[in-house]
N, C-alpha and C. Protein backbone atom coordinates (compact mmCIF):
# COMPACT_ATOMS: atom_id res chain seq x y z
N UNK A 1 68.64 31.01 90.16
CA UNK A 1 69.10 29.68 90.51
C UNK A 1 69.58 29.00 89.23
N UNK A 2 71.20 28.32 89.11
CA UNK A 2 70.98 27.85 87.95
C UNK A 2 70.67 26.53 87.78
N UNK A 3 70.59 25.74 86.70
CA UNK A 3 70.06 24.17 86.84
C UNK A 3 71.01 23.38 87.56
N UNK A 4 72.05 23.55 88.24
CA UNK A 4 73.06 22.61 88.94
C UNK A 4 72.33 23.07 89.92
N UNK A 5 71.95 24.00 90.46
CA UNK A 5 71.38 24.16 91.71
C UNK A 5 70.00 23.72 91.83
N UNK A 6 69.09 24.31 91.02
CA UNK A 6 68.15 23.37 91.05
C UNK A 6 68.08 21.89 90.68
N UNK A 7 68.91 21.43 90.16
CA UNK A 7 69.06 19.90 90.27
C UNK A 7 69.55 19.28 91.42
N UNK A 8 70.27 19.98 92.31
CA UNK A 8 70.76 19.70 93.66
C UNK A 8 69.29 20.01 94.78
N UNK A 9 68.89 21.16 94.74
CA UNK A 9 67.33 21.13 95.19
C UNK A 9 66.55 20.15 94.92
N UNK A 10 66.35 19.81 94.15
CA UNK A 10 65.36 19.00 93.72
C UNK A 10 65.72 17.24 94.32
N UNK A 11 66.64 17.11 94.12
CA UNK A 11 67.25 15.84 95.11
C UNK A 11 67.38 15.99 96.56
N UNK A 12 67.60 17.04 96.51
CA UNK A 12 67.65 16.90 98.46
C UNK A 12 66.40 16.37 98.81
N UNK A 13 66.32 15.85 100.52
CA UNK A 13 65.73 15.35 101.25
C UNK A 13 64.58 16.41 101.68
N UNK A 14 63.79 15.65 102.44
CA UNK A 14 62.58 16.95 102.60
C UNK A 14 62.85 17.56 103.81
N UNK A 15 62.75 18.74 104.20
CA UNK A 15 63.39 19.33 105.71
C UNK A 15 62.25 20.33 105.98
N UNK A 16 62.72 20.21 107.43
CA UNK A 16 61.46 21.60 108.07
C UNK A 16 61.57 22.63 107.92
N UNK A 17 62.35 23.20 106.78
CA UNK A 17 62.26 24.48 106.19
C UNK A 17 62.25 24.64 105.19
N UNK A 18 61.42 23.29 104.71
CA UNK A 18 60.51 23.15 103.49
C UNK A 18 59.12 23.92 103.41
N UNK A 19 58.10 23.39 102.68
CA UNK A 19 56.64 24.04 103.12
C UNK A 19 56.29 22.97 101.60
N UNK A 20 54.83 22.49 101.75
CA UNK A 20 53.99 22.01 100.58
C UNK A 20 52.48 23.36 100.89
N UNK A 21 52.33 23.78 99.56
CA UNK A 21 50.91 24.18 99.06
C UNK A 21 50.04 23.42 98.74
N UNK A 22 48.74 23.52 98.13
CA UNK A 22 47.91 23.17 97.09
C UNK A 22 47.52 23.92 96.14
N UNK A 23 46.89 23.57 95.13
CA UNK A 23 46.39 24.13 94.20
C UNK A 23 45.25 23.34 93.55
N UNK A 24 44.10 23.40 93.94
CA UNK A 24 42.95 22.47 93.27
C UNK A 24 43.03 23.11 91.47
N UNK A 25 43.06 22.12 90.51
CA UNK A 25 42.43 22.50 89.13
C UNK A 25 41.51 21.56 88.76
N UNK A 26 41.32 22.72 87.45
CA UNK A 26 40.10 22.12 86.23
C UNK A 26 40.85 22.69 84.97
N UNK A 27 39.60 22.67 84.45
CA UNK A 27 40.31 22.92 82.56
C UNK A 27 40.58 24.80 82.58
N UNK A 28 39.94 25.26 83.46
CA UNK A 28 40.10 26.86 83.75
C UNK A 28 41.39 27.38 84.64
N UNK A 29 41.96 28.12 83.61
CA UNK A 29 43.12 28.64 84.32
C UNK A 29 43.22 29.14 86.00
N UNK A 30 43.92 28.45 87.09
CA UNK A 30 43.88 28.98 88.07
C UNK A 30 45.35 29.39 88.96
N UNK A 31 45.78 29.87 90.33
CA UNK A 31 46.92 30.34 90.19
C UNK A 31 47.19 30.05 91.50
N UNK A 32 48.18 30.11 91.97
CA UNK A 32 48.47 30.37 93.52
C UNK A 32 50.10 30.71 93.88
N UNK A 33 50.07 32.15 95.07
CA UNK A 33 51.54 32.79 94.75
C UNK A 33 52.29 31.98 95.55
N UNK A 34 53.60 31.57 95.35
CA UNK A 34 54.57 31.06 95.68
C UNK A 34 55.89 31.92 96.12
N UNK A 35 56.34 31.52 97.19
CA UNK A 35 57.73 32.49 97.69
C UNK A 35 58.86 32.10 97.10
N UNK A 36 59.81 32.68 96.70
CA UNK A 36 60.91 32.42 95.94
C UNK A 36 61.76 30.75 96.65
N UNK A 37 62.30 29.92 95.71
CA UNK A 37 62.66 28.74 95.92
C UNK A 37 63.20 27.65 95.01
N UNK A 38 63.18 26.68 95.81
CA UNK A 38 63.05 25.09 94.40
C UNK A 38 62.36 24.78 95.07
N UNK A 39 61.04 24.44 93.69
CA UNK A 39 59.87 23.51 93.82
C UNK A 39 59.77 22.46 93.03
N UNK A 40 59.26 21.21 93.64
CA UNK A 40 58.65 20.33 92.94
C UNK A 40 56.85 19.92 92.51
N UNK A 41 56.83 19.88 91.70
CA UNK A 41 55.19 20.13 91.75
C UNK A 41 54.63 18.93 91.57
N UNK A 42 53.79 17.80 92.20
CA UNK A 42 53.05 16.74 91.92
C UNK A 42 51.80 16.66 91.82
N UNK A 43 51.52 15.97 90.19
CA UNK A 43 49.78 16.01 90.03
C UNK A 43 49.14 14.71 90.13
N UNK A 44 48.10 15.05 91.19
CA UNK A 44 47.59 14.11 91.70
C UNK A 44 46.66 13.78 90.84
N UNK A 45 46.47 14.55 89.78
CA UNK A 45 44.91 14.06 88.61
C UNK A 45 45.39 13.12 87.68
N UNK A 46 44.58 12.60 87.23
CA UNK A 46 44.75 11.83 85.76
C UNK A 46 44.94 12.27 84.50
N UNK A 47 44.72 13.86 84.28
CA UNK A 47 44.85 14.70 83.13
C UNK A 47 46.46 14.70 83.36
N UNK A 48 46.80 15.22 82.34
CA UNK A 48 48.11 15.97 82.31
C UNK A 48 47.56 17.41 82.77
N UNK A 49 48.93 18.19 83.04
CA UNK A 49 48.34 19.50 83.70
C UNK A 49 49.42 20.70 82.99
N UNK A 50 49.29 21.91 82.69
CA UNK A 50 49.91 22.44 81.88
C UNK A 50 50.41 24.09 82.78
N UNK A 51 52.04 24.45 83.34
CA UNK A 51 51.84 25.49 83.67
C UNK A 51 52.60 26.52 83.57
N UNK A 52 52.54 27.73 84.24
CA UNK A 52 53.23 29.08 83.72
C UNK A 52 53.82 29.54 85.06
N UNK A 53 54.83 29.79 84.54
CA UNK A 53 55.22 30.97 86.28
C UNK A 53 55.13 32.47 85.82
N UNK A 54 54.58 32.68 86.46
CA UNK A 54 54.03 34.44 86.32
C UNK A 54 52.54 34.96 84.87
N UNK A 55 52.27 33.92 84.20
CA UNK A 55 51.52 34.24 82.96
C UNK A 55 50.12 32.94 82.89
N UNK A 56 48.97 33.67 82.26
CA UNK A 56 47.87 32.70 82.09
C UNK A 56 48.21 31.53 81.56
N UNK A 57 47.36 30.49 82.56
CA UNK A 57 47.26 29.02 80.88
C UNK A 57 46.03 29.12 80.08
N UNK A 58 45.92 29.89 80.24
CA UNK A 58 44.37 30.23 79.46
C UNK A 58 43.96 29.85 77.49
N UNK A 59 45.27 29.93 77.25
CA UNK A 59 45.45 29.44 75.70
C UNK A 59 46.40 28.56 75.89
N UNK A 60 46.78 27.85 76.76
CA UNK A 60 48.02 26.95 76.68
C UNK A 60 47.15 25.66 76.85
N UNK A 61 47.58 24.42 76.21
CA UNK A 61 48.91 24.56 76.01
C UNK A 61 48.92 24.99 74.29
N UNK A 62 50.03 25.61 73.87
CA UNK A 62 49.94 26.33 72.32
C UNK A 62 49.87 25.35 71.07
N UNK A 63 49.42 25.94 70.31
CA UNK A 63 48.89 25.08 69.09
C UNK A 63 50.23 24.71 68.52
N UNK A 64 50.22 23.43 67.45
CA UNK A 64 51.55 23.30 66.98
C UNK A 64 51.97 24.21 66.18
N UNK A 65 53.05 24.40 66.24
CA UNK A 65 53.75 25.23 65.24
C UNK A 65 53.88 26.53 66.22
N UNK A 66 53.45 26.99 66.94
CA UNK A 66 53.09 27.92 68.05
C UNK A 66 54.42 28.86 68.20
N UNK A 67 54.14 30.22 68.30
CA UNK A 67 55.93 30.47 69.02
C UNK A 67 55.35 30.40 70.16
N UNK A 68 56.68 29.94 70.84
CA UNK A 68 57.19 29.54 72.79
C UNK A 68 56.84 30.18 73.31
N UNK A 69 56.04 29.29 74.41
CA UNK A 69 55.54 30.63 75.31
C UNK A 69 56.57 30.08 76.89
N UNK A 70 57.04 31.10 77.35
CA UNK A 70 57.97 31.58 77.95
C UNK A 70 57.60 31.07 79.39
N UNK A 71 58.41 30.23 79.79
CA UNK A 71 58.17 30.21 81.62
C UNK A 71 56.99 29.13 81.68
N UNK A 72 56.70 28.30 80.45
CA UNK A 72 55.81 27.17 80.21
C UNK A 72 55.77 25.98 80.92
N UNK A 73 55.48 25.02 81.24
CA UNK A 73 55.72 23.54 81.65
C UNK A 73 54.61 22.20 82.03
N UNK A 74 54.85 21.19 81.56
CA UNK A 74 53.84 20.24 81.76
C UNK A 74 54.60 19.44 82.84
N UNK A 75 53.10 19.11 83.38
CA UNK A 75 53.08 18.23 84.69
C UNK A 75 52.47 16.77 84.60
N UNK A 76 52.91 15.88 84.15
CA UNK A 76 52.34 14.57 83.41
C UNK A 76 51.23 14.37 84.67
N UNK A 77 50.54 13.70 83.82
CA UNK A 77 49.01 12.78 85.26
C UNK A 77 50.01 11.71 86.16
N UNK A 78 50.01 12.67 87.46
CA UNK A 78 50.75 11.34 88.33
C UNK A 78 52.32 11.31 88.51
N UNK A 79 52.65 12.45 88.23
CA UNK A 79 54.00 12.74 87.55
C UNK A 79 54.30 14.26 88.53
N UNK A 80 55.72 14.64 88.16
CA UNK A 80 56.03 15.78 88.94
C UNK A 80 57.23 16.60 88.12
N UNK A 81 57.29 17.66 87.81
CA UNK A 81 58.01 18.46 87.65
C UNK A 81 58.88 19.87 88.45
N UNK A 82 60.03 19.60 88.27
CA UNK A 82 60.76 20.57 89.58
C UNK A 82 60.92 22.21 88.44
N UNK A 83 60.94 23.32 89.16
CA UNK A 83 61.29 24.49 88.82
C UNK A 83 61.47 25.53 89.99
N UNK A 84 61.98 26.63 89.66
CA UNK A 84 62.54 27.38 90.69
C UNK A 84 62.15 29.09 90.63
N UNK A 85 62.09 29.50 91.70
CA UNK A 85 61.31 30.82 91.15
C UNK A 85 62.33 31.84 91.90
N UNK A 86 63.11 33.27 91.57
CA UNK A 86 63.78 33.62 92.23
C UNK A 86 62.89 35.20 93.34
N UNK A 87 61.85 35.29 92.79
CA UNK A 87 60.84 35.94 93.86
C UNK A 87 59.73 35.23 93.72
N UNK A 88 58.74 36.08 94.88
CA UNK A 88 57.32 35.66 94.86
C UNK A 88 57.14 35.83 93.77
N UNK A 89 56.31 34.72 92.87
CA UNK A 89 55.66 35.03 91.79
C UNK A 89 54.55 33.56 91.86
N UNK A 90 53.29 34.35 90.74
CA UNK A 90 52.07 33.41 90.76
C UNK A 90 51.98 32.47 89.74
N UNK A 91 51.96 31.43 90.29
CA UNK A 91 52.48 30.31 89.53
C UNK A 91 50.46 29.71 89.09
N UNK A 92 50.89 29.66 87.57
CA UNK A 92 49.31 29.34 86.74
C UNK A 92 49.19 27.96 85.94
N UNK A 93 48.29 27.16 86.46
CA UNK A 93 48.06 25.70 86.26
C UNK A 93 46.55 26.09 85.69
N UNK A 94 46.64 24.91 84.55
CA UNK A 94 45.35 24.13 84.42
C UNK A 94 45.44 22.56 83.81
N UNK A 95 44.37 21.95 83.71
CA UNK A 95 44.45 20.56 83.88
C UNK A 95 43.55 20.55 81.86
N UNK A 96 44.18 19.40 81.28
CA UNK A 96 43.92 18.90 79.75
C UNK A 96 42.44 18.90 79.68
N UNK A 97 42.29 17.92 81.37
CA UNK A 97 40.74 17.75 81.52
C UNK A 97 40.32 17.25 82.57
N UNK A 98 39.31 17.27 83.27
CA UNK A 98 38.71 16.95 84.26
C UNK A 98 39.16 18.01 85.80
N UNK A 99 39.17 17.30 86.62
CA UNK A 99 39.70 17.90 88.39
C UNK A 99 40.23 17.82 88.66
N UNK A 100 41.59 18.20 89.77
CA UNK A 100 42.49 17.60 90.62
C UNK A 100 43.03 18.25 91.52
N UNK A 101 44.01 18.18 92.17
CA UNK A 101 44.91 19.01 92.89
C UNK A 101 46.34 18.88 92.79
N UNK A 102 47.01 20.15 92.14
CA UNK A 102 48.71 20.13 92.23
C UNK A 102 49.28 20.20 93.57
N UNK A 103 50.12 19.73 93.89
CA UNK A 103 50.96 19.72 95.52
C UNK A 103 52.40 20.37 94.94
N UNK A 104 52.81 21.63 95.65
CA UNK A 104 53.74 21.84 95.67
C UNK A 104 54.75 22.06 96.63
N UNK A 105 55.89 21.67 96.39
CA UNK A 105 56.55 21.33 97.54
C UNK A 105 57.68 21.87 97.19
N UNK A 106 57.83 22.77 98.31
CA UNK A 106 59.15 23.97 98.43
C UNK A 106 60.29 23.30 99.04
N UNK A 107 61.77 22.92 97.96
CA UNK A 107 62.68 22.36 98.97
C UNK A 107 63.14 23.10 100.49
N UNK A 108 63.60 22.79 101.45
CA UNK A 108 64.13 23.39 102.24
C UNK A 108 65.69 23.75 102.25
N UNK A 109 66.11 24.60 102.77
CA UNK A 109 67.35 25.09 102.89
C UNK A 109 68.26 24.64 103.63
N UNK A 110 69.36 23.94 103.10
CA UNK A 110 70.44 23.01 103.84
C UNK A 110 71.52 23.58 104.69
């Protein structure tokens, strides 16, 4: 998908051939597989939340100076970030600190 398309996903309206997940976190890396798409991901916690498509957050987020870790992304507290996956793959969250739950929400197809 390239970013004109996922920027066009990500604006569309919500449709019934959408789908939302969950994903409860903590400070421990956890995962849940996702079917190929554009997603938007919203965190309902107060932490910031830190995540990977296909790889652990288990050392993330990386120390400064760090080399890039690949397929990375933060999810502000309360905040939402869109990305796109072109197969099933297991998408890996954890939270700065405390509990919460990520909502992800699969655009639908126009």
């Amino acid at each position: 998908m390239t970013p004109t398309d996922l920027a066009r996903a990500s604006a569309a309206p919500v449709l019934a051939t959408g789908g939302l997940r969950t994903l409860d976190v903590t400070t421990t890396d956890g995962s849940i597989t996702l079917a190929a798409g554009a997603y938007e991901v919203f965190n309902g916690a107060s932490a910031h939340a830190v995540a990977c498509l296909g790889a652990s957050t288990a050392s993330m987020p990386p120390v400064t100076g760090a080399s890039e870790v690949a397929a990375a992304f933060m999810v502000p507290a309360g905040g939402a970030a869109a990305f796109a996956l072109d197969a099933e793959t297991a998408v890996h969250a954890k939270l700065l600190s405390g509990t919460g739950t990520l909502y992800f929400h699969r655009k639908g197809v126009l």
